[in-house]
PDB file of N, CA and C in Angstrom:
ATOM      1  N   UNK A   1       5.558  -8.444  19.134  1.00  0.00           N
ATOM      2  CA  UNK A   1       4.530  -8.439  18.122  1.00  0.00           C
ATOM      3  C   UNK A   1       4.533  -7.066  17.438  1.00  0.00           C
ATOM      4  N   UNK A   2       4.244  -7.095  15.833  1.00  0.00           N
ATOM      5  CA  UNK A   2       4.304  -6.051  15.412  1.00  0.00           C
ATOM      6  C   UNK A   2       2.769  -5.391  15.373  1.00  0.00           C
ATOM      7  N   UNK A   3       2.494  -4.295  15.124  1.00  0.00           N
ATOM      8  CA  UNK A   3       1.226  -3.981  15.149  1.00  0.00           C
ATOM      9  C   UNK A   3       1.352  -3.122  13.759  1.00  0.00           C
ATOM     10  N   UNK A   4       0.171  -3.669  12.989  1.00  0.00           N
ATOM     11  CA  UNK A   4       0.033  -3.240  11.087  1.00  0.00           C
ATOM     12  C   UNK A   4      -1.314  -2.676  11.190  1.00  0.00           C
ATOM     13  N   UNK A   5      -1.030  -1.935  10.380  1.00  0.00           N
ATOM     14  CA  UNK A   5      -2.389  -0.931   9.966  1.00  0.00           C
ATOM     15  C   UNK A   5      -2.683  -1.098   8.175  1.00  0.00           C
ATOM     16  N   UNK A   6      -4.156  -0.631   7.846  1.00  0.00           N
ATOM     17  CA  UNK A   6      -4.199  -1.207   6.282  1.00  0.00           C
ATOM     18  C   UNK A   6      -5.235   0.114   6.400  1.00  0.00           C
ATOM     19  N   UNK A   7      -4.716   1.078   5.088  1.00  0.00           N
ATOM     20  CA  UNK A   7      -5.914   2.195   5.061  1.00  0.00           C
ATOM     21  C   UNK A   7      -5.826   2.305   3.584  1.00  0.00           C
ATOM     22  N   UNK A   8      -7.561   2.489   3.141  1.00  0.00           N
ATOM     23  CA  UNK A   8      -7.697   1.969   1.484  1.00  0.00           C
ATOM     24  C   UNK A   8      -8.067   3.030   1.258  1.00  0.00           C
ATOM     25  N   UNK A   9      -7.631   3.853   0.298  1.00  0.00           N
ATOM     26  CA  UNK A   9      -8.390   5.005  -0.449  1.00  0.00           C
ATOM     27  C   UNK A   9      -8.953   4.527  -1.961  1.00  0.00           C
ATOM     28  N   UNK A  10      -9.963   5.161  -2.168  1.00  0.00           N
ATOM     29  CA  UNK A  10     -10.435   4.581  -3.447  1.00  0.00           C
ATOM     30  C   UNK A  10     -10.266   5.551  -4.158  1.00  0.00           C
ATOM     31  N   UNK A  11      -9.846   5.587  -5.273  1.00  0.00           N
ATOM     32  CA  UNK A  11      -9.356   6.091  -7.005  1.00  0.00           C
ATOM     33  C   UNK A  11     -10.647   6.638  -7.484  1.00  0.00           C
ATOM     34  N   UNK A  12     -11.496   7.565  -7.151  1.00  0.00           N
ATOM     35  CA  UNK A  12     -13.003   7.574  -8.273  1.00  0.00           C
ATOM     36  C   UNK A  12     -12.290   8.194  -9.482  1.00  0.00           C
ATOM     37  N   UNK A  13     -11.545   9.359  -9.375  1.00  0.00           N
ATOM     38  CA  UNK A  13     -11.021  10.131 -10.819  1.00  0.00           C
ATOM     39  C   UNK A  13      -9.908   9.876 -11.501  1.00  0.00           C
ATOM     40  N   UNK A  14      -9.576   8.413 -10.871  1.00  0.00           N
ATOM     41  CA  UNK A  14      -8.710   8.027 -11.730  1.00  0.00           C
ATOM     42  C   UNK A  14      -8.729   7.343 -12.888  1.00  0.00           C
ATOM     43  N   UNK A  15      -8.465   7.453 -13.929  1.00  0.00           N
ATOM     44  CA  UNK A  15      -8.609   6.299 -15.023  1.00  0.00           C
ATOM     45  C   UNK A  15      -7.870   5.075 -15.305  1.00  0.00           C
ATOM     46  N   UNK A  16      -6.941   5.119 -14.318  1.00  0.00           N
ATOM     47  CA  UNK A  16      -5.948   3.644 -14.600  1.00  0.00           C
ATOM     48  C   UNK A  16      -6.233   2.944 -13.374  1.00  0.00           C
ATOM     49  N   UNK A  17      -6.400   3.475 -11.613  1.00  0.00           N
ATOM     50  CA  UNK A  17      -6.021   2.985 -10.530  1.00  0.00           C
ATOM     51  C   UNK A  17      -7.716   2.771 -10.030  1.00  0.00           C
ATOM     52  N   UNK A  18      -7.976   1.935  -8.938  1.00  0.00           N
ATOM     53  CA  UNK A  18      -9.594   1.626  -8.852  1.00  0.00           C
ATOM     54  C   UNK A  18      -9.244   1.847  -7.239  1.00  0.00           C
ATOM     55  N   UNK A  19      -8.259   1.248  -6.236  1.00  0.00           N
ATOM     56  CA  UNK A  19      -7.879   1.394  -5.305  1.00  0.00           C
ATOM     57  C   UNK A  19      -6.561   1.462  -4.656  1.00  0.00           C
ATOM     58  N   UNK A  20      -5.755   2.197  -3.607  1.00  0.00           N
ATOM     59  CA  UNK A  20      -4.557   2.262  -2.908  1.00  0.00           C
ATOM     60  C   UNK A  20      -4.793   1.595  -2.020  1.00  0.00           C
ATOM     61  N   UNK A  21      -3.825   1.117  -1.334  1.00  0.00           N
ATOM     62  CA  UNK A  21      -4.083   0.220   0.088  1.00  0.00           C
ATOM     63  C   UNK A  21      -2.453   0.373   0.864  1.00  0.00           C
ATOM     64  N   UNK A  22      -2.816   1.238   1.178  1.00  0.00           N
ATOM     65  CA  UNK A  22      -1.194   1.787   2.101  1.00  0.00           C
ATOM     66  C   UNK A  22      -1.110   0.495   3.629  1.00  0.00           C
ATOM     67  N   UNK A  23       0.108   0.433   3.943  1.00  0.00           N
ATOM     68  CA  UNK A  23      -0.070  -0.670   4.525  1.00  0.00           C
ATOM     69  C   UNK A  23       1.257  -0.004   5.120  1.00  0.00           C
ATOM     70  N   UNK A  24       1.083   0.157   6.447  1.00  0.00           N
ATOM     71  CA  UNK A  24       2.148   0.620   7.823  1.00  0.00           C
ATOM     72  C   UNK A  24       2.061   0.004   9.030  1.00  0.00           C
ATOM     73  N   UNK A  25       3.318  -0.324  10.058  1.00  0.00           N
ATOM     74  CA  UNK A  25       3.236  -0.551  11.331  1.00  0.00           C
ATOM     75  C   UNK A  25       3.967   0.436  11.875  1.00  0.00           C
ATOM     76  N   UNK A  26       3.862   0.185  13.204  1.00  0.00           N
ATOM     77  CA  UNK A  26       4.498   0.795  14.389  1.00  0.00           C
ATOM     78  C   UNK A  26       5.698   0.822  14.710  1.00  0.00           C
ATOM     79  N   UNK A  27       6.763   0.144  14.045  1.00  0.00           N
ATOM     80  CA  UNK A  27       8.370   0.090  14.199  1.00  0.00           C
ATOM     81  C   UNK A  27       8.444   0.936  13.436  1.00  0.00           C
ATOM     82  N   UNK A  28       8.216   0.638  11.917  1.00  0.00           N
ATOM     83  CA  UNK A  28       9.133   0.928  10.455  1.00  0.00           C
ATOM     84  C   UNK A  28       7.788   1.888   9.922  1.00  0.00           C
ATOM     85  N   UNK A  29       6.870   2.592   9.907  1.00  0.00           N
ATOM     86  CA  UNK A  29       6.166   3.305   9.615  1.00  0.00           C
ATOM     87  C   UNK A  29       5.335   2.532   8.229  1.00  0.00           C
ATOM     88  N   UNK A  30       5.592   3.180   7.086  1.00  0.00           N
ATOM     89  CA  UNK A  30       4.663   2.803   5.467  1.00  0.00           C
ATOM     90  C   UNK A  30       6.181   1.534   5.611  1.00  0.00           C
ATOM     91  N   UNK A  31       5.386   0.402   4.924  1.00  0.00           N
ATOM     92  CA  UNK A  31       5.988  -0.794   4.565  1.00  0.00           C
ATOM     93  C   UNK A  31       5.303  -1.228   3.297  1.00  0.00           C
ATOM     94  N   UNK A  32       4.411  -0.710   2.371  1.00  0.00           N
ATOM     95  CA  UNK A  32       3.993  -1.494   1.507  1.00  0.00           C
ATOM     96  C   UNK A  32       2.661  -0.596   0.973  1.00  0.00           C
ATOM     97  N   UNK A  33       2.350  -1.070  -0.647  1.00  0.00           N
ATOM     98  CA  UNK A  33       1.758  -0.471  -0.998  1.00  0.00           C
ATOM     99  C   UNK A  33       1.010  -1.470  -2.173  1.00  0.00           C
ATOM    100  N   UNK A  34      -0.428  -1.367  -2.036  1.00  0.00           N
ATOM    101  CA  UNK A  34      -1.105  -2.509  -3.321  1.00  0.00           C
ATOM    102  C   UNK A  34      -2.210  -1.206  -4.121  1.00  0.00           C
ATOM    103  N   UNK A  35      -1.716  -1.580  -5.297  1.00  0.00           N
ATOM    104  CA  UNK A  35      -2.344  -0.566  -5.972  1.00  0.00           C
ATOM    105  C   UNK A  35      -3.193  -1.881  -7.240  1.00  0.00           C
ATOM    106  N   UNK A  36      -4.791  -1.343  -6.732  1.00  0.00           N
ATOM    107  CA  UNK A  36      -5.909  -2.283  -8.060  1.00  0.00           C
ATOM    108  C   UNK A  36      -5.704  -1.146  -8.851  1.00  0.00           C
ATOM    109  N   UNK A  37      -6.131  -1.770 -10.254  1.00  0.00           N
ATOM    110  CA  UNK A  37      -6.039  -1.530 -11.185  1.00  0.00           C
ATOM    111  C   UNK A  37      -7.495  -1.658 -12.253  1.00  0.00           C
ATOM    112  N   UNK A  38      -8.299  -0.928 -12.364  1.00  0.00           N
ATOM    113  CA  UNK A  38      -9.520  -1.060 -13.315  1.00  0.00           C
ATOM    114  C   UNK A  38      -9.573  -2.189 -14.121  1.00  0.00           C
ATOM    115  N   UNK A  39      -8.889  -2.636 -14.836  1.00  0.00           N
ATOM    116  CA  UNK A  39      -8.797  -3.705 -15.934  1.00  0.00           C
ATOM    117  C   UNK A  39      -8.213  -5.144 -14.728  1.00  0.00           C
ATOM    118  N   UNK A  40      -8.643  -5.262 -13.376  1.00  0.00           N
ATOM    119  CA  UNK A  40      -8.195  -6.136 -12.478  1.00  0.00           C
ATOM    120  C   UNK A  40      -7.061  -6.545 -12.005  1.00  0.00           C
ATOM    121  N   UNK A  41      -5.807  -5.902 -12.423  1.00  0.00           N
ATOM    122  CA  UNK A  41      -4.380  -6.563 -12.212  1.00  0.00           C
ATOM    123  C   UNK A  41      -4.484  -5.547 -10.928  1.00  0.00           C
ATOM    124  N   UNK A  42      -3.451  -6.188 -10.031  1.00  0.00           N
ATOM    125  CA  UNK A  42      -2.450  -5.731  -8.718  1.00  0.00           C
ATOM    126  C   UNK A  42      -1.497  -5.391  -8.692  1.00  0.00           C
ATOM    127  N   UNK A  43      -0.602  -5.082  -7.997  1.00  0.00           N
ATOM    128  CA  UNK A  43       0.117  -4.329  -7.949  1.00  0.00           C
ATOM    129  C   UNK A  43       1.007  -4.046  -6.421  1.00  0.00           C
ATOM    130  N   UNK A  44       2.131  -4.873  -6.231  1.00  0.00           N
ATOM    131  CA  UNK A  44       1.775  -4.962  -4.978  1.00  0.00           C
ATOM    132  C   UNK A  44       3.790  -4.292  -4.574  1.00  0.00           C
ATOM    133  N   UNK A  45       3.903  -3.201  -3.641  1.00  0.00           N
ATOM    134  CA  UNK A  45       5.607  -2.941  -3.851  1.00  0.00           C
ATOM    135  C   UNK A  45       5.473  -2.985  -2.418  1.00  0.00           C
ATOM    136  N   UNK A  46       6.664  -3.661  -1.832  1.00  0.00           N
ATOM    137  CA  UNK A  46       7.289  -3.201  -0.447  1.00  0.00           C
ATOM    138  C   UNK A  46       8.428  -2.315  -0.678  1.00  0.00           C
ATOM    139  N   UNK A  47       8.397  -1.960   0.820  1.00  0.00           N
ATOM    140  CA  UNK A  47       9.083  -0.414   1.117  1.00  0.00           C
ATOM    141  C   UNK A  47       9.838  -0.775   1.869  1.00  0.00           C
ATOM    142  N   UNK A  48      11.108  -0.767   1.724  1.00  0.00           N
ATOM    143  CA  UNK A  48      12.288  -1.242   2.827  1.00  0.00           C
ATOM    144  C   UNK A  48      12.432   0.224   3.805  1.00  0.00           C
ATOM    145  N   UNK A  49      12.429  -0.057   4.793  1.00  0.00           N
ATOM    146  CA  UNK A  49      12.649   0.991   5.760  1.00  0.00           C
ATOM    147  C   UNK A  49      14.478   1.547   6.136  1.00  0.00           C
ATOM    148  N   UNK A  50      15.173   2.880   6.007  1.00  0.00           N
ATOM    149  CA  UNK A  50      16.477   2.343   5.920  1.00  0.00           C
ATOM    150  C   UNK A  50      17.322   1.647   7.592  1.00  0.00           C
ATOM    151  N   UNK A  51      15.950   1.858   8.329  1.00  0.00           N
ATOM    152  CA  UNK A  51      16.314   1.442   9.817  1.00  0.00           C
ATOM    153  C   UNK A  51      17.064   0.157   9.807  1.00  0.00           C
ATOM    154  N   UNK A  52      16.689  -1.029   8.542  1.00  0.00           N
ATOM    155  CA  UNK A  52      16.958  -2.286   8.544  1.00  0.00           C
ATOM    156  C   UNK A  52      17.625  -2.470   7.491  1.00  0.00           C
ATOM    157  N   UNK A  53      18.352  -1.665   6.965  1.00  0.00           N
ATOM    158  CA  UNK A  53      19.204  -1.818   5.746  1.00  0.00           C
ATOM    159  C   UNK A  53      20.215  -1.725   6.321  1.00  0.00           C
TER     160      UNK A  53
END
């Protein structure tokens, strides 16, 4: 089993971004990243780790 972590920072001084949402486990470290967006769109990138490349 993998074990995932989700830690949200919120954007107050930003003018384009409203929230980050870093998204890591315990094998492969940061795996992913969702970035809101003020005007409501998402934003969502995975992070290939090069352990599995």
């Amino acid at each position: 089993m993998v074990k995932t972590i989700r830690v949200e920072q919120l954007m107050d001084d930003d003018p384009v971004i409203k929230k980050v949402t870093f998204i890591g486990n315990h094998k492969f470290g940061l795996v992913g990243l969702i970035h809101e967006l003020k005007d409501g769109k998402i934003i969502q990138t995975t992070i290939l780790p090069w352990a599995i490349m």
